[in-house]
PDB file of N, CA and C in Angstrom:
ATOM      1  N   UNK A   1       0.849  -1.206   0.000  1.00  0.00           N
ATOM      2  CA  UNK A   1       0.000   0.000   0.000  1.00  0.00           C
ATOM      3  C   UNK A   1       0.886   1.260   0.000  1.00  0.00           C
ATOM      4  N   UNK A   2       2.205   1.320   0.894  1.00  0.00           N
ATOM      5  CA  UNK A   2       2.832   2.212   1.132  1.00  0.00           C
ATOM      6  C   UNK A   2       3.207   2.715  -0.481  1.00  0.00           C
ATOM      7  N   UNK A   3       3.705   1.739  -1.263  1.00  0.00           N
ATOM      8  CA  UNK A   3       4.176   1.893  -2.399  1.00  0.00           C
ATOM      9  C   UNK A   3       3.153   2.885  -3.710  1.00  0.00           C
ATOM     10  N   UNK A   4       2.038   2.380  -3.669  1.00  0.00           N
ATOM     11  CA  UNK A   4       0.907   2.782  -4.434  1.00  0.00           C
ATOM     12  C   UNK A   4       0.739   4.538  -3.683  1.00  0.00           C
ATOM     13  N   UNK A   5       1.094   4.640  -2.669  1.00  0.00           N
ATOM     14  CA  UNK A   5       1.098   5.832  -2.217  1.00  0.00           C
ATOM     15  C   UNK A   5       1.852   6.970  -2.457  1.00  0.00           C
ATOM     16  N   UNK A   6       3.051   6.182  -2.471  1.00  0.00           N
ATOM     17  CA  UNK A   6       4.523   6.884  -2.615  1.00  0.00           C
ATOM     18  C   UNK A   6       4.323   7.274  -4.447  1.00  0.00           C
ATOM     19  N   UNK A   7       3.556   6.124  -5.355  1.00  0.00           N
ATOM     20  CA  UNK A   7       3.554   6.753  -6.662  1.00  0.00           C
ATOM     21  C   UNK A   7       2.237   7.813  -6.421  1.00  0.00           C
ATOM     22  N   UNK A   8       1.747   8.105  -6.069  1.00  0.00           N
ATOM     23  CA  UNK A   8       0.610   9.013  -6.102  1.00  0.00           C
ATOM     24  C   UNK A   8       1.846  10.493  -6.371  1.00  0.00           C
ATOM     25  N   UNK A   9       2.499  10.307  -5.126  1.00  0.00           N
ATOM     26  CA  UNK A   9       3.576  11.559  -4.588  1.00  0.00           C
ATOM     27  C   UNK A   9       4.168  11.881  -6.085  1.00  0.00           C
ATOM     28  N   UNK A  10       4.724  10.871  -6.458  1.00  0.00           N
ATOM     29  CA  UNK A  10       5.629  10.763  -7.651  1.00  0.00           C
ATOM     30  C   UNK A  10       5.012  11.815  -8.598  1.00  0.00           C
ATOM     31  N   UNK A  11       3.396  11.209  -8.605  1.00  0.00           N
ATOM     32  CA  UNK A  11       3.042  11.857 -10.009  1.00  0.00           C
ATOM     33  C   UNK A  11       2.914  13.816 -10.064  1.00  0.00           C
ATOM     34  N   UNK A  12       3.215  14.127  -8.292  1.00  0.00           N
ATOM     35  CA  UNK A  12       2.483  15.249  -8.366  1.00  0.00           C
ATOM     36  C   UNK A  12       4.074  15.855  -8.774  1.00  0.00           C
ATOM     37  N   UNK A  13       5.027  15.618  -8.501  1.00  0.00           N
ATOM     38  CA  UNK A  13       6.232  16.254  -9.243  1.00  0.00           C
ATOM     39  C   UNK A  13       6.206  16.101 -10.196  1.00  0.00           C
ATOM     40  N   UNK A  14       5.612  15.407 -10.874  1.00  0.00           N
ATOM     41  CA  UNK A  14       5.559  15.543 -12.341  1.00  0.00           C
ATOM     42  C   UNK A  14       5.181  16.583 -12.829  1.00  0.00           C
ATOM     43  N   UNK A  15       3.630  17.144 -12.383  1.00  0.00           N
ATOM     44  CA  UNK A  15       3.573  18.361 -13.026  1.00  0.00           C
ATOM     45  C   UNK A  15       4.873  19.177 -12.741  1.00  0.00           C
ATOM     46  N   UNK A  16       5.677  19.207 -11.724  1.00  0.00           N
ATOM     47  CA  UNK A  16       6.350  20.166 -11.108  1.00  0.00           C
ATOM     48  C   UNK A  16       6.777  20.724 -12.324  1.00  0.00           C
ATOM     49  N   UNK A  17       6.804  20.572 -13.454  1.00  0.00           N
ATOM     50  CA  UNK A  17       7.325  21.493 -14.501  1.00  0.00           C
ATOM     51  C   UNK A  17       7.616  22.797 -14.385  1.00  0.00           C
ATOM     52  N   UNK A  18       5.486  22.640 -13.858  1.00  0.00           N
ATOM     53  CA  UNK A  18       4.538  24.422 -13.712  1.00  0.00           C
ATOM     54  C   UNK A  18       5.869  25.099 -12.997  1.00  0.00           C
ATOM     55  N   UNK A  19       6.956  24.924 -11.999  1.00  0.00           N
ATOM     56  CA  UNK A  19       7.923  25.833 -11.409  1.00  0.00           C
ATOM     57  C   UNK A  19       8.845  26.066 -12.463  1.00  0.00           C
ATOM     58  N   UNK A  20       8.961  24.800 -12.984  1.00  0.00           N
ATOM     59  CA  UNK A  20      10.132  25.505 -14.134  1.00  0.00           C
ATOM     60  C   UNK A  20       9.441  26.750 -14.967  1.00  0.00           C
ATOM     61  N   UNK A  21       8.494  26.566 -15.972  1.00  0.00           N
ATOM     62  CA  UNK A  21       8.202  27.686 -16.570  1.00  0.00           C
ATOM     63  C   UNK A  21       8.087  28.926 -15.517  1.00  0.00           C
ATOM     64  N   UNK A  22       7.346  28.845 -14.429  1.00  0.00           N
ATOM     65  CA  UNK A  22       8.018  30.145 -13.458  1.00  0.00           C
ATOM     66  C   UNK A  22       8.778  30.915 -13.917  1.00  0.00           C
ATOM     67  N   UNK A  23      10.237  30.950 -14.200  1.00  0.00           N
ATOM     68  CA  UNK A  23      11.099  31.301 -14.191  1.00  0.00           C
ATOM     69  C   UNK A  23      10.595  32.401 -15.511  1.00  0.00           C
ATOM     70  N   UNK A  24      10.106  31.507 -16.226  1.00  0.00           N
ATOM     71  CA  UNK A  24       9.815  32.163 -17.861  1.00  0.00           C
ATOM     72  C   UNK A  24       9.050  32.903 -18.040  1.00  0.00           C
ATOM     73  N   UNK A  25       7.426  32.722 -16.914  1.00  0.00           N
ATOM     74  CA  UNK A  25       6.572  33.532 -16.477  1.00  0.00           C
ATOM     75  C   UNK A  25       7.012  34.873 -16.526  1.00  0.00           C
ATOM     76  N   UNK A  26       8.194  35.330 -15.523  1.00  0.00           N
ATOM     77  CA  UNK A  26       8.776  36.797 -15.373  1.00  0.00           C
ATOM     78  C   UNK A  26       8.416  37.843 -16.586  1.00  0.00           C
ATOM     79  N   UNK A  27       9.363  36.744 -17.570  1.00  0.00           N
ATOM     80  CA  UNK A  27       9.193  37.560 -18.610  1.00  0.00           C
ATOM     81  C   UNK A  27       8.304  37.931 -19.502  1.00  0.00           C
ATOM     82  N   UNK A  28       7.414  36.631 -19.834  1.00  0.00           N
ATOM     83  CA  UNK A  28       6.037  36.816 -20.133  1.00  0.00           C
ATOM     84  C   UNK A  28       5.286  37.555 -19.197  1.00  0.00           C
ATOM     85  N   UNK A  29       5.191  37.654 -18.267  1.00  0.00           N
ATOM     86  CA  UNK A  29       4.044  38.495 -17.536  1.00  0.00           C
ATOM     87  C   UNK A  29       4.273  40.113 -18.235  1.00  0.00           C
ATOM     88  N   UNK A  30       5.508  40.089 -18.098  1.00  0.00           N
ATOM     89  CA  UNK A  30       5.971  41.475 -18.538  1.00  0.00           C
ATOM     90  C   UNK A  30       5.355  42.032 -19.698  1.00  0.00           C
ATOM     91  N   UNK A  31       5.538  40.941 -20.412  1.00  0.00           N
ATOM     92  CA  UNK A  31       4.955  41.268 -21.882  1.00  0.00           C
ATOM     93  C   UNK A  31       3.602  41.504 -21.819  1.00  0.00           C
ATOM     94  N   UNK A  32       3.142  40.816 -20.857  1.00  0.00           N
ATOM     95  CA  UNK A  32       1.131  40.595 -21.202  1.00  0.00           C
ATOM     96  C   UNK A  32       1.180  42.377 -20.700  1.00  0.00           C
ATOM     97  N   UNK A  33       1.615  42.739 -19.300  1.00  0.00           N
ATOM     98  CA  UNK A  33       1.356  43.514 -18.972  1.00  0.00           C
ATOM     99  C   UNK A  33       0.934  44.872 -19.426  1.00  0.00           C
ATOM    100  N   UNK A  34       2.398  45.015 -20.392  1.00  0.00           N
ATOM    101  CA  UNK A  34       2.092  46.122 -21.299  1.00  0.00           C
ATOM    102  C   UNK A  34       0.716  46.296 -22.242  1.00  0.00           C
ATOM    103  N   UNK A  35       0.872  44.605 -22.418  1.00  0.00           N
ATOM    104  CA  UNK A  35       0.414  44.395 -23.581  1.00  0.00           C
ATOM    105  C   UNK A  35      -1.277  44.374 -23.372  1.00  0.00           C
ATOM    106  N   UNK A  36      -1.401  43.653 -22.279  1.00  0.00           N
ATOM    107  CA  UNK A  36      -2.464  43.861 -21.569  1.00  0.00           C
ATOM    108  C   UNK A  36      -3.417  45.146 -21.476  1.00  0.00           C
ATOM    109  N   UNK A  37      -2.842  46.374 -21.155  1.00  0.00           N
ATOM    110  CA  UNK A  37      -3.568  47.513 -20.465  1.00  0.00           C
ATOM    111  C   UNK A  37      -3.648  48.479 -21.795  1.00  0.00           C
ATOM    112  N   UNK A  38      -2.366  48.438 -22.823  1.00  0.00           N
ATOM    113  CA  UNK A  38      -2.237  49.020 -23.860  1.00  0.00           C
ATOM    114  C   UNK A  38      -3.431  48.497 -24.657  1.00  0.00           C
ATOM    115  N   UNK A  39      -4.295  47.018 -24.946  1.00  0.00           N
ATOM    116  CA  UNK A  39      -5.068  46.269 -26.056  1.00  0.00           C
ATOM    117  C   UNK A  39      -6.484  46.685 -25.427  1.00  0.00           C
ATOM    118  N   UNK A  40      -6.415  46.812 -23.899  1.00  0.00           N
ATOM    119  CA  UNK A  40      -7.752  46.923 -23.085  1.00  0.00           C
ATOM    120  C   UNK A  40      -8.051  48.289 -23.932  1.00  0.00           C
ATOM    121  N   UNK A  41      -7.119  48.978 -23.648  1.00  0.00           N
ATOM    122  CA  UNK A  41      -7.104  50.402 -23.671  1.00  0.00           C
ATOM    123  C   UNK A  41      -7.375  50.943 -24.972  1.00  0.00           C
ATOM    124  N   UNK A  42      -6.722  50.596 -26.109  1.00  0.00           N
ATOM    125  CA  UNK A  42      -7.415  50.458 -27.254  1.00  0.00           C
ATOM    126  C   UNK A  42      -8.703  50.623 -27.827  1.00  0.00           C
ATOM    127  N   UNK A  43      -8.874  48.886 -27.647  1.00  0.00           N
ATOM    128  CA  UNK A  43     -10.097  48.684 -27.745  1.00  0.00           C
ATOM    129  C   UNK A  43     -11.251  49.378 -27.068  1.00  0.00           C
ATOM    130  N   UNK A  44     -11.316  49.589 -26.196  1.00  0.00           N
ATOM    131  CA  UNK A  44     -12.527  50.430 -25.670  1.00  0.00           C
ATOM    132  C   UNK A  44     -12.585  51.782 -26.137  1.00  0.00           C
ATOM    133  N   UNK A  45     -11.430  52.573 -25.804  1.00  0.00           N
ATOM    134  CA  UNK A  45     -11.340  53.938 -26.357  1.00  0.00           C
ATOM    135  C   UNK A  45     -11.627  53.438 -27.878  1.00  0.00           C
ATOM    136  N   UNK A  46     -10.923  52.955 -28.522  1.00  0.00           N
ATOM    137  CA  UNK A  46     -11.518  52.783 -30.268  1.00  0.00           C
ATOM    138  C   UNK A  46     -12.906  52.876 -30.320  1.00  0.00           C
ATOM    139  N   UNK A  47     -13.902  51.441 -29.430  1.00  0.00           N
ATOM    140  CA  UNK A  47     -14.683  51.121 -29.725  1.00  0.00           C
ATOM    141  C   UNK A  47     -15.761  52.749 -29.379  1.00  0.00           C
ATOM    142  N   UNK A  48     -15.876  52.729 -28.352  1.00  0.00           N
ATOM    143  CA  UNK A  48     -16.283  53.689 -28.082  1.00  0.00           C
ATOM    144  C   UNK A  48     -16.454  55.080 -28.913  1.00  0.00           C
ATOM    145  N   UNK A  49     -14.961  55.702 -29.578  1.00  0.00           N
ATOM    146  CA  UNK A  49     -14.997  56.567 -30.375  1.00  0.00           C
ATOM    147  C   UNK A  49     -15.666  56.221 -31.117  1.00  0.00           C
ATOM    148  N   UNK A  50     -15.679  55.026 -31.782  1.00  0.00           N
ATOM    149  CA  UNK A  50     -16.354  54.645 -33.155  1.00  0.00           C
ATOM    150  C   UNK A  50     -17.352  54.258 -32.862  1.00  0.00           C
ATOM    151  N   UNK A  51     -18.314  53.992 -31.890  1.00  0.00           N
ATOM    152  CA  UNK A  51     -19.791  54.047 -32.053  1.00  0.00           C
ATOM    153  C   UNK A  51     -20.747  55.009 -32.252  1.00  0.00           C
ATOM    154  N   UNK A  52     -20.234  56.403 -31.993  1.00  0.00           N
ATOM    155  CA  UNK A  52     -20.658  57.333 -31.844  1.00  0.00           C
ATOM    156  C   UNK A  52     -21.925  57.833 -31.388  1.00  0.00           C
ATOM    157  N   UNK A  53     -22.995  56.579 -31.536  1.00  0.00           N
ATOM    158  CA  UNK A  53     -24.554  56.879 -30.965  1.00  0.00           C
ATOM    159  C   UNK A  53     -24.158  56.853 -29.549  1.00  0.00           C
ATOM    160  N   UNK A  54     -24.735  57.815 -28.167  1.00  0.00           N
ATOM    161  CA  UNK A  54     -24.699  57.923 -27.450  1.00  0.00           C
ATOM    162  C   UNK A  54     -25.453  56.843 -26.528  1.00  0.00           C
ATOM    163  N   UNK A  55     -26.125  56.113 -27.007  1.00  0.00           N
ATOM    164  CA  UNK A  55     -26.585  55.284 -26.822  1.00  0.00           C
ATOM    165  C   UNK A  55     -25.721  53.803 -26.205  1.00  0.00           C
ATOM    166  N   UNK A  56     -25.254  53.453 -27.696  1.00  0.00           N
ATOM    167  CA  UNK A  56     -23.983  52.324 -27.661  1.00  0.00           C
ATOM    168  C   UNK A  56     -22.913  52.946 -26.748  1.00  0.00           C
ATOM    169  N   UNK A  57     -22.788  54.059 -26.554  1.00  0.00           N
ATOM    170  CA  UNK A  57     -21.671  54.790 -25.363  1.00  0.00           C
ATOM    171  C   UNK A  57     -21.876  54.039 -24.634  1.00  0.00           C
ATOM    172  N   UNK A  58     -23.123  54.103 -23.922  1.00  0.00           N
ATOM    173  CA  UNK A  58     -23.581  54.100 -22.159  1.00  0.00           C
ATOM    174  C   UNK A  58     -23.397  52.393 -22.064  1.00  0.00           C
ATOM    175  N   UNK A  59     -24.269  51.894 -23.354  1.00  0.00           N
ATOM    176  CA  UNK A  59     -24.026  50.615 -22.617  1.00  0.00           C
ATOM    177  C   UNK A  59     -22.334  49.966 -22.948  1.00  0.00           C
ATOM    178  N   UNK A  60     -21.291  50.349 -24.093  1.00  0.00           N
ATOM    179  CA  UNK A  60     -20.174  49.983 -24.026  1.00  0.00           C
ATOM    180  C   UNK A  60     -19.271  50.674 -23.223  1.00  0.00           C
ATOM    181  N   UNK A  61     -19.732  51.636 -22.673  1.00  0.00           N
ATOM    182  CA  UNK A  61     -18.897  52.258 -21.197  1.00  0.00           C
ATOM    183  C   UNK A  61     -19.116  50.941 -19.792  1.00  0.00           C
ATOM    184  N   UNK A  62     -20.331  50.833 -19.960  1.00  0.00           N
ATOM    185  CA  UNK A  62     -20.174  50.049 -18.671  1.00  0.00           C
ATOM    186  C   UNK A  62     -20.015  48.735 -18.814  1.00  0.00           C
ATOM    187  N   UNK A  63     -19.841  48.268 -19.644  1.00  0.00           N
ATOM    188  CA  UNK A  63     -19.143  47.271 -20.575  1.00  0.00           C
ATOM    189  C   UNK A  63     -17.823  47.122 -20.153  1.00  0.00           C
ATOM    190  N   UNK A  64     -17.279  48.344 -20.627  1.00  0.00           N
ATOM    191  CA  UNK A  64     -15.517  48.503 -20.884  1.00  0.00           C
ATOM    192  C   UNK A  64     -15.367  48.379 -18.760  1.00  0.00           C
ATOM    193  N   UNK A  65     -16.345  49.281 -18.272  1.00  0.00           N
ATOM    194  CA  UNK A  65     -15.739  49.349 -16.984  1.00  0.00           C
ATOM    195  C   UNK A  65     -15.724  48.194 -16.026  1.00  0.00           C
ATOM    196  N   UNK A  66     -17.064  47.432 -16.207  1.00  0.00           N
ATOM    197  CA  UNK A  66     -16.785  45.908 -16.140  1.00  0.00           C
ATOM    198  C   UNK A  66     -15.329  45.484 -16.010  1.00  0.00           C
ATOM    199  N   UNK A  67     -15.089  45.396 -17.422  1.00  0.00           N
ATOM    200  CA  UNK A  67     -13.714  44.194 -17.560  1.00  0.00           C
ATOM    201  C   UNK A  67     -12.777  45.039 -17.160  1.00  0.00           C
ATOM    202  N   UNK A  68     -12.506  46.341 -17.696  1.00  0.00           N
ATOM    203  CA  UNK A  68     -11.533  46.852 -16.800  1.00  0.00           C
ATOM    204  C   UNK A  68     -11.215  46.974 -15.697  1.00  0.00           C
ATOM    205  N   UNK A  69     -12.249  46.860 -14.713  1.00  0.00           N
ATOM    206  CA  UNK A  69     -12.129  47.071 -13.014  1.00  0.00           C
ATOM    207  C   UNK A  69     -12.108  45.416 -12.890  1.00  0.00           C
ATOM    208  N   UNK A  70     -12.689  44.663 -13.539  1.00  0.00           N
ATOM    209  CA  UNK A  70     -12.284  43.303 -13.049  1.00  0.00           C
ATOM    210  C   UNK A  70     -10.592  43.235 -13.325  1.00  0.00           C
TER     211      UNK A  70
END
């Protein structure tokens, strides 16, 4: 039994990968980050400009503020 146990353990280092990419994360996060707030940012200001009915404003404002505050 002990044995069947001890592979349970085994398998969870297996994922242990997920720490290696860690390392790689750093730099990717970096990237999303920019990349992140710059595409949010975009898009809404775009969308927004370009709907122009005041209408589509109100409801793609609180739209945009949604996902943005999430």
């Amino acid at each position: 039994m002990a044995g069947g146990r001890k592979r349970t353990r085994q398998k969870s280092p297996s994922p242990s990968p997920s720490p290696s990419p860690s390392p790689s994360q750093p730099p990717d996060s970096n990237l999303d980050l920019p990349t992140e707030p710059s595409d949010t940012r975009t898009q809404p200001a775009g969308s927004v400009d370009e709907t122009g009915p005041s209408e589509l404003n109100d409801d793609e404002q609180l739209r945009c503020i949604a996902p943005t505050k999430g």
